[in-house]
PDB file of N, CA and C in Angstrom:
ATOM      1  N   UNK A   1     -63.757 -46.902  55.551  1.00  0.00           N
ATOM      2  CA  UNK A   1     -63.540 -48.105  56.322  1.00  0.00           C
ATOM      3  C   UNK A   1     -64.533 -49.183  55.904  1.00  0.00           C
ATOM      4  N   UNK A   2     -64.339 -50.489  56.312  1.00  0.00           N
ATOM      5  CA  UNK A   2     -65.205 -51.220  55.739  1.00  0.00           C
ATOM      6  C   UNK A   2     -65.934 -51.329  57.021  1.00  0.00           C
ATOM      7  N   UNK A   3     -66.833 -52.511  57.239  1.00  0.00           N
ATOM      8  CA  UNK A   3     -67.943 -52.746  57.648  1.00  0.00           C
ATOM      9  C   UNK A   3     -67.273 -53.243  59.074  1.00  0.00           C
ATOM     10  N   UNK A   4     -66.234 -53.990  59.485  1.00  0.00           N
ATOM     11  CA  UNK A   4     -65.776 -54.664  60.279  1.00  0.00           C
ATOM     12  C   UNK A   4     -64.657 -53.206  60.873  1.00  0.00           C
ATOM     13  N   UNK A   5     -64.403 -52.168  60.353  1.00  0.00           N
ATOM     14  CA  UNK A   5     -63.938 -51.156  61.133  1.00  0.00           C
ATOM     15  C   UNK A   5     -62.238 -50.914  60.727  1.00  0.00           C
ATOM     16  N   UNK A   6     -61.702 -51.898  59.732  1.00  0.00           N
ATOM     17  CA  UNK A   6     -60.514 -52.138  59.211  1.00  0.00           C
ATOM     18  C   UNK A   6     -60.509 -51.632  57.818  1.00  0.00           C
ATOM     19  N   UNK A   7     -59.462 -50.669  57.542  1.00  0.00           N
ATOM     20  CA  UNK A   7     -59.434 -49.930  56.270  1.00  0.00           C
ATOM     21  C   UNK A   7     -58.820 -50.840  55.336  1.00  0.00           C
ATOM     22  N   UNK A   8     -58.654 -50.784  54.479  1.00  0.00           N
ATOM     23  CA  UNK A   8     -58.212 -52.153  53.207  1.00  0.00           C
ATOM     24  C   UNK A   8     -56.701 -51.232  52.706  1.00  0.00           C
ATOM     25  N   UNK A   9     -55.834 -52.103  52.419  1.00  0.00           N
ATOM     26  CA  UNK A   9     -54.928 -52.047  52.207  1.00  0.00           C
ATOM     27  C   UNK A   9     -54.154 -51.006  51.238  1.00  0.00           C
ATOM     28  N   UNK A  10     -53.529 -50.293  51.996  1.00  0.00           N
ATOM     29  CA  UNK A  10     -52.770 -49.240  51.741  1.00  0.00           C
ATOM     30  C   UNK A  10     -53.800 -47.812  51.065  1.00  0.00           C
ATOM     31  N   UNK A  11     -54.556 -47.882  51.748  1.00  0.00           N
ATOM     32  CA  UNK A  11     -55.484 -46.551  51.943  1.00  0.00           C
ATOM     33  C   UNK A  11     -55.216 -45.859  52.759  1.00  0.00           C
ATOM     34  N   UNK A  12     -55.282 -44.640  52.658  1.00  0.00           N
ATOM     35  CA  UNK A  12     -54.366 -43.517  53.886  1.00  0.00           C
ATOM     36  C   UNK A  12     -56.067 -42.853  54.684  1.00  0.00           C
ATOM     37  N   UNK A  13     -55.449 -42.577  56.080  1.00  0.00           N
ATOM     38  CA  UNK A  13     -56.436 -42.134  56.936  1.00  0.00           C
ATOM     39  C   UNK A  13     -57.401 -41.206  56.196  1.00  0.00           C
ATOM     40  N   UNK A  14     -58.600 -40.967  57.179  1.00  0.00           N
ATOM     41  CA  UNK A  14     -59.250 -39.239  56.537  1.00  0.00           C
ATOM     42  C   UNK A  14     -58.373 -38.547  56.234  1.00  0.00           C
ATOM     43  N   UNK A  15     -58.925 -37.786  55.424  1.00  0.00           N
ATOM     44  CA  UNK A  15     -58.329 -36.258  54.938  1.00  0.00           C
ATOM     45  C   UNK A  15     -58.346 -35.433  56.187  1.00  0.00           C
ATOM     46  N   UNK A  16     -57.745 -34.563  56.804  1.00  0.00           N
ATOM     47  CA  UNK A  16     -58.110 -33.601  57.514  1.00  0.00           C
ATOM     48  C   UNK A  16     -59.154 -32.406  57.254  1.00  0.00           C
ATOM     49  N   UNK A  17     -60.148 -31.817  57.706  1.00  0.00           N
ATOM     50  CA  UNK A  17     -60.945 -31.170  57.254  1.00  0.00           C
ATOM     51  C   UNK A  17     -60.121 -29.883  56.377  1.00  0.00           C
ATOM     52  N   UNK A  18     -58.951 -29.541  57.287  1.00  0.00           N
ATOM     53  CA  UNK A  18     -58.401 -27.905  56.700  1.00  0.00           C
ATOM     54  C   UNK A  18     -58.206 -27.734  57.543  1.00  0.00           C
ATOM     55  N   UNK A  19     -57.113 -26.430  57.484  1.00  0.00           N
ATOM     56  CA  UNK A  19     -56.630 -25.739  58.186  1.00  0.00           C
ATOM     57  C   UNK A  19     -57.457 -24.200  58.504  1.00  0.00           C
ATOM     58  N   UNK A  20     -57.242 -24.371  59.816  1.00  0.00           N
ATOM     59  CA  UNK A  20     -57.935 -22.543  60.588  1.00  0.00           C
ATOM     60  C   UNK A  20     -57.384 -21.544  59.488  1.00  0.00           C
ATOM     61  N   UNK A  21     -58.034 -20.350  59.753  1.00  0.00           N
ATOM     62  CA  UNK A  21     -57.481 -19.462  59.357  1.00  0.00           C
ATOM     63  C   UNK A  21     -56.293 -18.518  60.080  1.00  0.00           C
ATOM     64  N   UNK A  22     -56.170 -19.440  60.778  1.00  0.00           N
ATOM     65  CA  UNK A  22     -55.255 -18.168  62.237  1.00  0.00           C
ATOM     66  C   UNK A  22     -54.182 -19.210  61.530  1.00  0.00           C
ATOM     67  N   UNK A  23     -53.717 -20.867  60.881  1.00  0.00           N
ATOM     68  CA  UNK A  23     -52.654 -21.061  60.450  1.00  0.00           C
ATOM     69  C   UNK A  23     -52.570 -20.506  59.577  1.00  0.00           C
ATOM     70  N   UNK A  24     -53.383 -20.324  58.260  1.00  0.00           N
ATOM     71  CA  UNK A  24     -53.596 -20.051  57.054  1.00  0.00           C
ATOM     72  C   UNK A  24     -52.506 -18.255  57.184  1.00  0.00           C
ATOM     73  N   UNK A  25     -52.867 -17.428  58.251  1.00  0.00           N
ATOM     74  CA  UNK A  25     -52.589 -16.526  58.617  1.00  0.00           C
ATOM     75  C   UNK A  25     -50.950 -16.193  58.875  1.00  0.00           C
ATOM     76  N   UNK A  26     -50.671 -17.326  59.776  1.00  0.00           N
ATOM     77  CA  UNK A  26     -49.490 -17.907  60.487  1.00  0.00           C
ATOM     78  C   UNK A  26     -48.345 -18.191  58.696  1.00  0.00           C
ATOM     79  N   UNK A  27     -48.849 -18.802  58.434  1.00  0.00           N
ATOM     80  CA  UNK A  27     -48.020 -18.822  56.920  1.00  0.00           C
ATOM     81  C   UNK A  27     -48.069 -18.119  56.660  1.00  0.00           C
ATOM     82  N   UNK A  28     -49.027 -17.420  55.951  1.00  0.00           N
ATOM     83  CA  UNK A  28     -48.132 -16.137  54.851  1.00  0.00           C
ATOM     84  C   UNK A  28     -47.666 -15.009  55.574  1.00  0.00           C
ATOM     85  N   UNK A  29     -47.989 -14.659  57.053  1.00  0.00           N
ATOM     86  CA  UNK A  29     -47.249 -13.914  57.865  1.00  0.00           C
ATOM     87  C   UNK A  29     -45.386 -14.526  57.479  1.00  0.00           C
ATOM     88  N   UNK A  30     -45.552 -15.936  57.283  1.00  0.00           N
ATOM     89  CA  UNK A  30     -43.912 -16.358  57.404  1.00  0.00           C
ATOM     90  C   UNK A  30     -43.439 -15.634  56.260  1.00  0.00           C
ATOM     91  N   UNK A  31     -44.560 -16.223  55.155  1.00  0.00           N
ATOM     92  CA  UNK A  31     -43.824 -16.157  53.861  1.00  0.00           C
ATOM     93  C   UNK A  31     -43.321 -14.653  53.509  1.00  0.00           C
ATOM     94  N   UNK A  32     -44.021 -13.991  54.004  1.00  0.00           N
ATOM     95  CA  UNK A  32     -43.927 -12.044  53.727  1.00  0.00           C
ATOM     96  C   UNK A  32     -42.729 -12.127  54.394  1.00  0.00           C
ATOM     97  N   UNK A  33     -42.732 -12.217  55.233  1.00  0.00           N
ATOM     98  CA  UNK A  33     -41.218 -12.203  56.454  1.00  0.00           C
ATOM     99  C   UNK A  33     -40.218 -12.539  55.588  1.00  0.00           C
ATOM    100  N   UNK A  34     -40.066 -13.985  55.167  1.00  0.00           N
ATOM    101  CA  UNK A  34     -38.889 -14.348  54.105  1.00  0.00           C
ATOM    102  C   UNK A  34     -38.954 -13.562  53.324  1.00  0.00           C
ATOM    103  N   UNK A  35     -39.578 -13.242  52.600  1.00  0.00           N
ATOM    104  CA  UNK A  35     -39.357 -13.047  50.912  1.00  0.00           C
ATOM    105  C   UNK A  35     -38.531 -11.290  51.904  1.00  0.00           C
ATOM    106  N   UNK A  36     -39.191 -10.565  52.715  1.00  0.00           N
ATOM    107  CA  UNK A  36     -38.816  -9.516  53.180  1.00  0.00           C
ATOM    108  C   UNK A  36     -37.475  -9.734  53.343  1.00  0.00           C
ATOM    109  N   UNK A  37     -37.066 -10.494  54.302  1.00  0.00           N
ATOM    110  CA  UNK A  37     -35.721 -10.962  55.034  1.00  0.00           C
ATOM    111  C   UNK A  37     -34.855 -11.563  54.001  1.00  0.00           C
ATOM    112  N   UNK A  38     -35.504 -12.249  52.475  1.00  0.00           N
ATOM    113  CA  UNK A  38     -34.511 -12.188  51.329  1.00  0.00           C
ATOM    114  C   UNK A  38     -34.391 -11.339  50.523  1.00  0.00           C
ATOM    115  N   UNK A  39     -34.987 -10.424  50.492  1.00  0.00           N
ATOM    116  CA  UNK A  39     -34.461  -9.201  50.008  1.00  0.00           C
ATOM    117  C   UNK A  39     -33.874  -8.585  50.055  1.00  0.00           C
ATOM    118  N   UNK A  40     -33.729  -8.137  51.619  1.00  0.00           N
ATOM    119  CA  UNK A  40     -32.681  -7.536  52.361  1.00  0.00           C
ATOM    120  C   UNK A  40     -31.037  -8.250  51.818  1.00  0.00           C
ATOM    121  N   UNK A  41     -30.936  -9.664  51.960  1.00  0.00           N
ATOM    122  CA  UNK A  41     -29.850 -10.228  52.353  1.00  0.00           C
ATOM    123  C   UNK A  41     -29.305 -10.267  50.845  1.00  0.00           C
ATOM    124  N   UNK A  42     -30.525  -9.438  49.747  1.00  0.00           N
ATOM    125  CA  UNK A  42     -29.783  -9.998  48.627  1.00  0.00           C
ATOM    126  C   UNK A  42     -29.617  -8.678  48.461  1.00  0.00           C
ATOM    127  N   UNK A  43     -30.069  -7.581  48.605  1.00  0.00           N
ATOM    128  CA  UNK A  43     -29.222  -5.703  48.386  1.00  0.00           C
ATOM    129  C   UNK A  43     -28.142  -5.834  49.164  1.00  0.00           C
ATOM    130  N   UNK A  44     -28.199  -6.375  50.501  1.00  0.00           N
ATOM    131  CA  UNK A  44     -27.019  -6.362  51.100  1.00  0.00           C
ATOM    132  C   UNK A  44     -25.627  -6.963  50.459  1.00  0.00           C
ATOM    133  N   UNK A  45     -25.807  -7.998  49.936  1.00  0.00           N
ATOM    134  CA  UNK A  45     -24.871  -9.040  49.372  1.00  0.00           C
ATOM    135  C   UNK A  45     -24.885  -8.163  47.685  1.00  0.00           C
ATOM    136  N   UNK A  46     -25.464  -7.797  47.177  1.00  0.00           N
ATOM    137  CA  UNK A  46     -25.191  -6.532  45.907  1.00  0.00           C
ATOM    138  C   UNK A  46     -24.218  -5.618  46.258  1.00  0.00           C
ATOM    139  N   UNK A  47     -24.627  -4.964  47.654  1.00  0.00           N
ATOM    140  CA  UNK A  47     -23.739  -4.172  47.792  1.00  0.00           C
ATOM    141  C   UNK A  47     -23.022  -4.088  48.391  1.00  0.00           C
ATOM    142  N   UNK A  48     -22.568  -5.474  49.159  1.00  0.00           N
ATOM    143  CA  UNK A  48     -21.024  -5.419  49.421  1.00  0.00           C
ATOM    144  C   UNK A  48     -20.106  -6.308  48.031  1.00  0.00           C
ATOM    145  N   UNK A  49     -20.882  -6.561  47.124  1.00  0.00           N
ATOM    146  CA  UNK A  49     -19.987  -7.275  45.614  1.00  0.00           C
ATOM    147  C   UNK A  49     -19.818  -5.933  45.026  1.00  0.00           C
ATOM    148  N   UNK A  50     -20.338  -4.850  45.070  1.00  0.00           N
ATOM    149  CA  UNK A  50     -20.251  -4.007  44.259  1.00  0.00           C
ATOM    150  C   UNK A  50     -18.762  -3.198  45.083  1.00  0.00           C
ATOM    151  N   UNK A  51     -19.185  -2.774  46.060  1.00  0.00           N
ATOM    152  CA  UNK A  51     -18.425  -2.203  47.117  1.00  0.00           C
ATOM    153  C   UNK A  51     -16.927  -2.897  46.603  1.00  0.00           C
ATOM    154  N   UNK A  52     -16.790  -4.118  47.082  1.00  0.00           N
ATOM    155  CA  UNK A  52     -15.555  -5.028  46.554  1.00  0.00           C
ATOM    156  C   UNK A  52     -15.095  -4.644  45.161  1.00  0.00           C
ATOM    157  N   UNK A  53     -15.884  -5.201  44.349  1.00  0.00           N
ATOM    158  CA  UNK A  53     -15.949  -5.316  42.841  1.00  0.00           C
ATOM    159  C   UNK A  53     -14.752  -3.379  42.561  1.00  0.00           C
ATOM    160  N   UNK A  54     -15.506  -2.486  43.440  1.00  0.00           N
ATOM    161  CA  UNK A  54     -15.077  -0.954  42.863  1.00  0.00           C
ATOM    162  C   UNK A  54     -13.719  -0.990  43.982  1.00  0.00           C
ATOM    163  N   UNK A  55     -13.264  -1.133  44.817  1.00  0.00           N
ATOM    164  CA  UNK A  55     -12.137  -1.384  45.582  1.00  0.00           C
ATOM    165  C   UNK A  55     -10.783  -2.276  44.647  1.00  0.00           C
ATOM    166  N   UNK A  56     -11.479  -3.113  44.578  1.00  0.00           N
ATOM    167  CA  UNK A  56     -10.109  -3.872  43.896  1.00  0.00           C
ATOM    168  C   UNK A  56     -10.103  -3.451  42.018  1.00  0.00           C
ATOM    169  N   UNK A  57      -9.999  -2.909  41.724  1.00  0.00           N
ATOM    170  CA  UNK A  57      -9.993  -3.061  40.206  1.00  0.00           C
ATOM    171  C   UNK A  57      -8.403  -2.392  40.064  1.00  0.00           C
ATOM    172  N   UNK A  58      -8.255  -3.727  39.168  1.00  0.00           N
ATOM    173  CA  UNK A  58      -6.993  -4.030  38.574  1.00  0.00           C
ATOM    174  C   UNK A  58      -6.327  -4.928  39.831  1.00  0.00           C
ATOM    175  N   UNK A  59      -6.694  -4.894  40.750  1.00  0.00           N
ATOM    176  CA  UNK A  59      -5.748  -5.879  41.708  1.00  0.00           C
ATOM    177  C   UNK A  59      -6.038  -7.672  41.463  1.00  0.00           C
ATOM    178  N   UNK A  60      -5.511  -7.938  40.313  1.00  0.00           N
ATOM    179  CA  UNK A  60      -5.623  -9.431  40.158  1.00  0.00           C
ATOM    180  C   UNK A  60      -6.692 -10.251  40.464  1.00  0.00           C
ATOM    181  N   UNK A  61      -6.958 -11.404  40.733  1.00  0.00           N
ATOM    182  CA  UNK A  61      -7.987 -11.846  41.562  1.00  0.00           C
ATOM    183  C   UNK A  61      -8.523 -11.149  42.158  1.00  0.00           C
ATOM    184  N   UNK A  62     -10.273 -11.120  41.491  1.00  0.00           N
ATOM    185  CA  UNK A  62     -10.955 -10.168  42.914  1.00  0.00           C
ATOM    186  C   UNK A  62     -12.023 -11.422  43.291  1.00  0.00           C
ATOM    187  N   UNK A  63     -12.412 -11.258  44.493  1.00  0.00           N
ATOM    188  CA  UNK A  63     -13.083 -12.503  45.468  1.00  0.00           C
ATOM    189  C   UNK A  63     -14.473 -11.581  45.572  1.00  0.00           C
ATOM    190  N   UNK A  64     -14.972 -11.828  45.115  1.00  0.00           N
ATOM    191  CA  UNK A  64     -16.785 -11.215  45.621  1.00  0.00           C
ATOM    192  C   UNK A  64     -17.483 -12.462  46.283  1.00  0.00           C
ATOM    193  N   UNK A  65     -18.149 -11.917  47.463  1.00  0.00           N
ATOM    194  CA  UNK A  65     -18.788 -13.166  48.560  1.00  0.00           C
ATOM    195  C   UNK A  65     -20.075 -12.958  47.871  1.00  0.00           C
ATOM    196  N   UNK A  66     -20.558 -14.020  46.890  1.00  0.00           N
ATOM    197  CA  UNK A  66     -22.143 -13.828  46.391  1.00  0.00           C
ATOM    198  C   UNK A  66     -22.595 -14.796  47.551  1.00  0.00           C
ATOM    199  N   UNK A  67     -22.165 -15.080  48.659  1.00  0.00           N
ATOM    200  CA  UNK A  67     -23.317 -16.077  49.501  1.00  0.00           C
ATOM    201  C   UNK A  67     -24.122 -15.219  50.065  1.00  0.00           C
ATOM    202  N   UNK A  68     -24.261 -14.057  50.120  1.00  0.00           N
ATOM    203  CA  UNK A  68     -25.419 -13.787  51.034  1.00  0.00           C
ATOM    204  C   UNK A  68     -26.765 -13.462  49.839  1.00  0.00           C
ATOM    205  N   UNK A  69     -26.181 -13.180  49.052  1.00  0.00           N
ATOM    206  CA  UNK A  69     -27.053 -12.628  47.343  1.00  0.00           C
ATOM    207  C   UNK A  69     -28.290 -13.844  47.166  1.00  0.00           C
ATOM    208  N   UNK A  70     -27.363 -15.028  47.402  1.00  0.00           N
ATOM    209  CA  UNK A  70     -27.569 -16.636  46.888  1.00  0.00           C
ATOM    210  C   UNK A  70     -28.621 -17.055  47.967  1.00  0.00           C
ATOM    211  N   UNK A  71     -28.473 -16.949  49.682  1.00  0.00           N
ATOM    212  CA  UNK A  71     -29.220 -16.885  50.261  1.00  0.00           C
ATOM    213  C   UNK A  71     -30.148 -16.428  50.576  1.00  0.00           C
ATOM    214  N   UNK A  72     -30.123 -14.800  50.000  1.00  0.00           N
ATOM    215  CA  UNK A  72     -31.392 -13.938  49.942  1.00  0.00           C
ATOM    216  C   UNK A  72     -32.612 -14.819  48.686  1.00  0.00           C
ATOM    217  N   UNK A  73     -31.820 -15.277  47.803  1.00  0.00           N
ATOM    218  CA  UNK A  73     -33.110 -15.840  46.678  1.00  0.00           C
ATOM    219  C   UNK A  73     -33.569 -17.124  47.271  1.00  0.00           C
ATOM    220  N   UNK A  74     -32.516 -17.979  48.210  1.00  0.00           N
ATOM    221  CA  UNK A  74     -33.046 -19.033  48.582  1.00  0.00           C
ATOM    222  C   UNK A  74     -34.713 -18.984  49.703  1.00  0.00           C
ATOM    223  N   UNK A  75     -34.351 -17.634  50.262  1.00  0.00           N
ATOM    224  CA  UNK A  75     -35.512 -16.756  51.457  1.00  0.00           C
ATOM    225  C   UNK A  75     -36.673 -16.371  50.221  1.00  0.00           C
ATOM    226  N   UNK A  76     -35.938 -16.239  49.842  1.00  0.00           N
ATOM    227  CA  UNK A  76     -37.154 -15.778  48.987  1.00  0.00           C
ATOM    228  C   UNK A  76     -38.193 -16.475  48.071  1.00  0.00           C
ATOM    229  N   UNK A  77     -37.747 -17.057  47.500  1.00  0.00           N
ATOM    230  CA  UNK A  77     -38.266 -18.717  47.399  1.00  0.00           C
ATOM    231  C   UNK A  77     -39.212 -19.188  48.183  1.00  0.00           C
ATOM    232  N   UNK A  78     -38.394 -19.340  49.449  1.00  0.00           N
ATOM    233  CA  UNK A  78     -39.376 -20.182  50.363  1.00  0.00           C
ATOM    234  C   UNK A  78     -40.299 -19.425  50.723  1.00  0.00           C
ATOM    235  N   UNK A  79     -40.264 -18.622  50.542  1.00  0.00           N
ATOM    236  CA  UNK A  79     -40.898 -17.267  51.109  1.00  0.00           C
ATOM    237  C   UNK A  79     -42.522 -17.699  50.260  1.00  0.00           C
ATOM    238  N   UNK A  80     -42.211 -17.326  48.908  1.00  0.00           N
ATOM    239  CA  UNK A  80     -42.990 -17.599  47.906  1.00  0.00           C
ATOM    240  C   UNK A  80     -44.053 -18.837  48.061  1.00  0.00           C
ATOM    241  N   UNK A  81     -43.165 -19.809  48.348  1.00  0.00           N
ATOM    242  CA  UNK A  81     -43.285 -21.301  48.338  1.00  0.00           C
ATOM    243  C   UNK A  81     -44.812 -21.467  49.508  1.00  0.00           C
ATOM    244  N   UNK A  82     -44.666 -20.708  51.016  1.00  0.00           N
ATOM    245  CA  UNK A  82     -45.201 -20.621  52.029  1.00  0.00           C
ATOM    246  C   UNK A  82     -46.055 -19.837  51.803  1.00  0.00           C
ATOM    247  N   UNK A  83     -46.391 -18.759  51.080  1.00  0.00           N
ATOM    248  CA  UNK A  83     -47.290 -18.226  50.787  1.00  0.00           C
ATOM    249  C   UNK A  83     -48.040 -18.899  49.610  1.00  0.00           C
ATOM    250  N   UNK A  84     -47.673 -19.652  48.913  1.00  0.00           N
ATOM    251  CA  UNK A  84     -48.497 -20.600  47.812  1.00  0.00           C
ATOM    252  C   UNK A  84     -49.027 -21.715  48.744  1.00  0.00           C
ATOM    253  N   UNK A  85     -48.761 -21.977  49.561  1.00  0.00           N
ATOM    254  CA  UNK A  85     -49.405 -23.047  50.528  1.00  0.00           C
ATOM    255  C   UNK A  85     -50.447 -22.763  51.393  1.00  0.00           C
ATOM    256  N   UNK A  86     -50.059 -21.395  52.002  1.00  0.00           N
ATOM    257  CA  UNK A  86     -51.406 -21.027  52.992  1.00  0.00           C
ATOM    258  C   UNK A  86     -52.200 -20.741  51.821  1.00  0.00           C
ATOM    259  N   UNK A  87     -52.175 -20.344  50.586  1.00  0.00           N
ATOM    260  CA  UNK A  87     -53.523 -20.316  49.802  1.00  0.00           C
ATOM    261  C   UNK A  87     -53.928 -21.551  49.078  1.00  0.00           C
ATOM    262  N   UNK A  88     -52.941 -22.259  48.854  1.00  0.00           N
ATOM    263  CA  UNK A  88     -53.523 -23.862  48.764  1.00  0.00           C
ATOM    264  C   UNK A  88     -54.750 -24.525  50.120  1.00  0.00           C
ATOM    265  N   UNK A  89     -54.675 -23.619  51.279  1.00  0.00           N
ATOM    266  CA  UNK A  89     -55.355 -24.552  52.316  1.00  0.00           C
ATOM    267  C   UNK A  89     -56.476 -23.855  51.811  1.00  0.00           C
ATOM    268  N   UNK A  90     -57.035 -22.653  51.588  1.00  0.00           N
ATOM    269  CA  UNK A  90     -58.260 -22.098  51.192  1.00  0.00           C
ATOM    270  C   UNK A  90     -59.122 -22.875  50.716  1.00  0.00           C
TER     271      UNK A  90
END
């Protein structure tokens, strides 16, 4: 700040000191959770394409639902993502 108590133009507030460790905690508790909870959703989604995939053979068009496969990597990701952040606050 300057002298008169007014910050000069287009300077952003303090920094925040950091984050606790009970958030720091709070995240990668999430991130384990996702990446856990996309894992799941992506064996699950394997094995109902596979399941499908061995049911229909030879029946023309076969339809395999990869959305849950697709969503498990998206969990997982973020998963990743949230755990690279609570160790960014370190």
């Amino acid at each position: 700040m300057t002298d008169n108590g007014v910050r000069p133009c287009r300077s952003s507030p303090a920094a925040p000191l950091g984050v606790s460790p009970e958030q720091r905690a709070a995240l990668e508790t999430r991130g384990r959770r996702s990446i856990e909870f996309g894992a799941a959703w992506c064996i699950g989604g394997l094995l109902v394409a596979v399941v499908t995939l061995g049911q229909a053979q030879g029946a023309g068009i076969q339809f395999v639902v990869w959305v849950p496969m697709f969503y498990g990597v998206h969990r997982i990701v973020s998963g990743f993502q949230l755990i690279r952040k609570s160790r960014e606050f370190s």
